[in-house]
C-alpha atoms as a PDB file:
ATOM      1  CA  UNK A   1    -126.778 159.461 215.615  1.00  0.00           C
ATOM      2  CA  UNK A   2    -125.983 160.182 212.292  1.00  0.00           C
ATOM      3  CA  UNK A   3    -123.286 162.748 210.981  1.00  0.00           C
ATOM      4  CA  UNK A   4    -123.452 165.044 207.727  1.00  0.00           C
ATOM      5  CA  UNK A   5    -120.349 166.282 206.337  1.00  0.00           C
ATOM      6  CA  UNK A   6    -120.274 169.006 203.948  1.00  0.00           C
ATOM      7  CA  UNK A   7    -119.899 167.964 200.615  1.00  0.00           C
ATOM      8  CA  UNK A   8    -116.080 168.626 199.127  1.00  0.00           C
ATOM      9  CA  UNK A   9    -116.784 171.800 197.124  1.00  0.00           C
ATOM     10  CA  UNK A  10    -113.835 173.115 195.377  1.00  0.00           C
ATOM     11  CA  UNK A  11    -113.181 176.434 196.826  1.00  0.00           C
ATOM     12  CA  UNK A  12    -111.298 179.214 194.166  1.00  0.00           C
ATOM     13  CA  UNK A  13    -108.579 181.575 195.396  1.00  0.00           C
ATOM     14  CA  UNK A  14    -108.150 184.389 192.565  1.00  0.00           C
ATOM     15  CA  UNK A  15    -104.781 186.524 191.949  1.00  0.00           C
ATOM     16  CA  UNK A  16    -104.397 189.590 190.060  1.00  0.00           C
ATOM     17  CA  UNK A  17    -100.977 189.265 188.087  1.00  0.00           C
ATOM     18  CA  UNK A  18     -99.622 192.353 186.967  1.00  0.00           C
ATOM     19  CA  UNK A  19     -97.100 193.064 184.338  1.00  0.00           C
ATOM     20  CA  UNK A  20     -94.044 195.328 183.440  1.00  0.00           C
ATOM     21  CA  UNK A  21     -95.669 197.096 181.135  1.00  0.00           C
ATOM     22  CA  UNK A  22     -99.066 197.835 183.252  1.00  0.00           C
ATOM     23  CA  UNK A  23    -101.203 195.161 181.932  1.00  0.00           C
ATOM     24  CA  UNK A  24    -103.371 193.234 184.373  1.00  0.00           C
ATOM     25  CA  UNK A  25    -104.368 189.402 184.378  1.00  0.00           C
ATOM     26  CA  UNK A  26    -106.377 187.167 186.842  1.00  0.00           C
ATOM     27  CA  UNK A  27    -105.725 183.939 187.892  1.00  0.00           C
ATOM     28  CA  UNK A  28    -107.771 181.368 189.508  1.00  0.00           C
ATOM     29  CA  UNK A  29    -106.381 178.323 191.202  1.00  0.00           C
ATOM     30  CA  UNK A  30    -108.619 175.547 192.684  1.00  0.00           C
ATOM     31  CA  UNK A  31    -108.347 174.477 196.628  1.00  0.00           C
ATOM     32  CA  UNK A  32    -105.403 176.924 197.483  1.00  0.00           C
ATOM     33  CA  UNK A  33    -104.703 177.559 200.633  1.00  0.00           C
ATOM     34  CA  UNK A  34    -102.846 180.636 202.334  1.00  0.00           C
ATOM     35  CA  UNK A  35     -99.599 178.191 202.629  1.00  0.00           C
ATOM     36  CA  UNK A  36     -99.150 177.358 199.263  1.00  0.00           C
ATOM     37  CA  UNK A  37     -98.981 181.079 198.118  1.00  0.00           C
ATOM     38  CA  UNK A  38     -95.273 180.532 198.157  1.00  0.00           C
ATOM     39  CA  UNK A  39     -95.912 179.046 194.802  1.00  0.00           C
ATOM     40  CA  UNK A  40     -97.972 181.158 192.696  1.00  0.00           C
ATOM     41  CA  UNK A  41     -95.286 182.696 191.349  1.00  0.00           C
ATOM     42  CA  UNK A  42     -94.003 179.322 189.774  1.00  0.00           C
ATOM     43  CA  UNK A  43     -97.491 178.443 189.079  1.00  0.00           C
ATOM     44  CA  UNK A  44     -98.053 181.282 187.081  1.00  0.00           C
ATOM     45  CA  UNK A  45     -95.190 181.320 185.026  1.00  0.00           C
ATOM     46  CA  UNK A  46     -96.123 177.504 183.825  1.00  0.00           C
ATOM     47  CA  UNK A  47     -99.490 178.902 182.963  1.00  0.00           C
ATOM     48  CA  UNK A  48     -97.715 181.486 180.689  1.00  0.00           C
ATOM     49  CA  UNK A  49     -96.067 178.369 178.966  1.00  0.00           C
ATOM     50  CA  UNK A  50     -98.826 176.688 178.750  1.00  0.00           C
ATOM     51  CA  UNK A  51    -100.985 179.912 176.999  1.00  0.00           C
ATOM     52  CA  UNK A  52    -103.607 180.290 180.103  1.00  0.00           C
ATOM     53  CA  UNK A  53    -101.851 183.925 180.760  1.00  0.00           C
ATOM     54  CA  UNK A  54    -100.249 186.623 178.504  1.00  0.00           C
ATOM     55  CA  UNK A  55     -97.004 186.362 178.119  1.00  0.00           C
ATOM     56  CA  UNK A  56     -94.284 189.263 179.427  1.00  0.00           C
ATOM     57  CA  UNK A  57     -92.701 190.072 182.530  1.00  0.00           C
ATOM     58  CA  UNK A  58     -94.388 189.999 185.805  1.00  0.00           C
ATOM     59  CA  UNK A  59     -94.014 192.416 188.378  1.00  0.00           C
ATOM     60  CA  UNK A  60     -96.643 191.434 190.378  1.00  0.00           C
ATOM     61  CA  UNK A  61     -98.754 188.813 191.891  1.00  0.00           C
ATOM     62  CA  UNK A  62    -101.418 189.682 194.598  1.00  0.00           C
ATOM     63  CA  UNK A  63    -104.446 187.331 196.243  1.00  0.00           C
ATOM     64  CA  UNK A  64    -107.563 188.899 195.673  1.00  0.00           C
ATOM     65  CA  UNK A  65    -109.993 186.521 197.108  1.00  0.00           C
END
């Protein structure tokens, strides 16, 4: 008997970031799973370093999807 696996899609978890000053971003991360959302916080602030999201204060991180 053979046995088909599913093929290792990357599944997307999206985040609304929201600032201090009202402005609203959205961040994707690849193959996140509901423990890791400990991190996003961290995670987004490197992608403000790195120029993926505005930069300013955030207020506000919340998974979407």
């Amino acid at each position: 008997m053979v046995m088909f696996r599913r093929s290792g899609t990357a599944r997307s978890t999206m985040f609304v970031v929201t600032y201090d000053d009202g402005r609203t971003a959205y961040l994707w991360l690849d193959d996140h799973g509901k423990s890791d959302d400990h991190r996003v916080g961290a995670i987004a602030r490197e992608r403000q370093q790195q120029g993926v999201l505005p930069d300013g204060i955030i207020s506000g991180i919340k998974r979407v999807r």
